[in-house]
Protein backbone atom coordinates (compact mmCIF):
# COMPACT_ATOMS: atom_id res chain seq x y z
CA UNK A 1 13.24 6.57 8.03
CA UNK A 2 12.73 5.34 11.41
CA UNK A 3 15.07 1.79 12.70
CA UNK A 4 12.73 -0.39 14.21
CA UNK A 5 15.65 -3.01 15.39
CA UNK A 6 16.46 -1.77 18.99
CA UNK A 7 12.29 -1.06 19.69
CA UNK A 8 11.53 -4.56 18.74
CA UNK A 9 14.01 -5.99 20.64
CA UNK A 10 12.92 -3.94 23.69
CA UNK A 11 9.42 -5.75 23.00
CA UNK A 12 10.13 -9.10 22.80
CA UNK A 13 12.29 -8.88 26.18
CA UNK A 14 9.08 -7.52 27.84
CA UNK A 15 7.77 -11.01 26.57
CA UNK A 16 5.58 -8.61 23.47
CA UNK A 17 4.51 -9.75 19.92
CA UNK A 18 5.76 -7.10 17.15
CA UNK A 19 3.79 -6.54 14.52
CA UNK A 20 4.51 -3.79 11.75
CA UNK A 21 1.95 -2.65 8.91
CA UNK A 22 3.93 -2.32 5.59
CA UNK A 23 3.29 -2.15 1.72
CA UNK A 24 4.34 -4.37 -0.40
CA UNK A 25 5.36 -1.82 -2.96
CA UNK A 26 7.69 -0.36 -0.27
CA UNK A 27 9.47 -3.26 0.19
CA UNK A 28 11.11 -3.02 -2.48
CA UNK A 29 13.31 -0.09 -1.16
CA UNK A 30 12.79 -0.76 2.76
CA UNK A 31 13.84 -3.85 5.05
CA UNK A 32 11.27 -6.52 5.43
CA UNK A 33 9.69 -6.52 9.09
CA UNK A 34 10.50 -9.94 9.49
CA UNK A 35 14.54 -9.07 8.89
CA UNK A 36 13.83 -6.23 11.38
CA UNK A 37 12.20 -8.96 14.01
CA UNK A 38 8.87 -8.18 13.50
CA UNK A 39 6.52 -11.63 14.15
CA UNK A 40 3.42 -10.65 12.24
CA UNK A 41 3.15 -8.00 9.22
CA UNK A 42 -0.12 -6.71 7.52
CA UNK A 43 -0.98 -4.85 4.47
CA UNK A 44 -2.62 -3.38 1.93
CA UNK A 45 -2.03 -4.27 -1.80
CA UNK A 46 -4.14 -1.18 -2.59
CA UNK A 47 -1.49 0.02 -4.63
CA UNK A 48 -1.31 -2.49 -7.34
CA UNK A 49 -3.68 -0.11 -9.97
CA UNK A 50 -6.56 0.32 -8.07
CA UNK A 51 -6.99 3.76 -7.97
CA UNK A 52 -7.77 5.31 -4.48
CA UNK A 53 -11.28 7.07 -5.45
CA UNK A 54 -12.69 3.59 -6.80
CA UNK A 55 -13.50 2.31 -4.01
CA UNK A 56 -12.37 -1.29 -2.87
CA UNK A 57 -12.46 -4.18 -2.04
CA UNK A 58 -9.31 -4.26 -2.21
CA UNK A 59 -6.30 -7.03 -1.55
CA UNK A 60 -4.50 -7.76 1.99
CA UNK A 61 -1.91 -9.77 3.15
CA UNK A 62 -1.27 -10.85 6.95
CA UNK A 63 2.73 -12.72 7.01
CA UNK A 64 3.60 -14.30 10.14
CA UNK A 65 6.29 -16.28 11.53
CA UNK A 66 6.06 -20.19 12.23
CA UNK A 67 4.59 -20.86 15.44
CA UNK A 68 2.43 -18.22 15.45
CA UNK A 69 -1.20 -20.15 14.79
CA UNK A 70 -3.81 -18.33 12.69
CA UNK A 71 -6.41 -16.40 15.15
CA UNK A 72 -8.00 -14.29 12.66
């Protein structure tokens, strides 16, 4: 496992946004991006017994911090 901390902190002094992909099923074991500084996460909820030959559509989520307005 990578630590994202010192990488995202770089970022933001360089005046960046961090944003981290995760899955929701992993956080269960891992450290939310938003404890690790992230501003925005995105994922797939693919996971959740859809099998991965079926096809889709299949669930998202997009998490961001306050003052970050919707653009998508």
């Amino acid at each position: 496992m990578r630590e994202f901390r010192e990488a995202i902190a770089k970022l933001k002094a360089a005046g960046g946004i961090a944003v981290m992909a995760d899955g929701p099923l992993a956080l269960v074991l891992l450290t939310p991006p938003g404890e690790l500084g992230a501003d925005i996460a995105v994922g797939s909820t693919r996971r959740f017994g859809v099998p991965m030959g079926y096809g889709g559509p299949h669930a998202a989520c997009s998490l961001r911090k306050l003052g970050f307005a919707p653009q998508q």
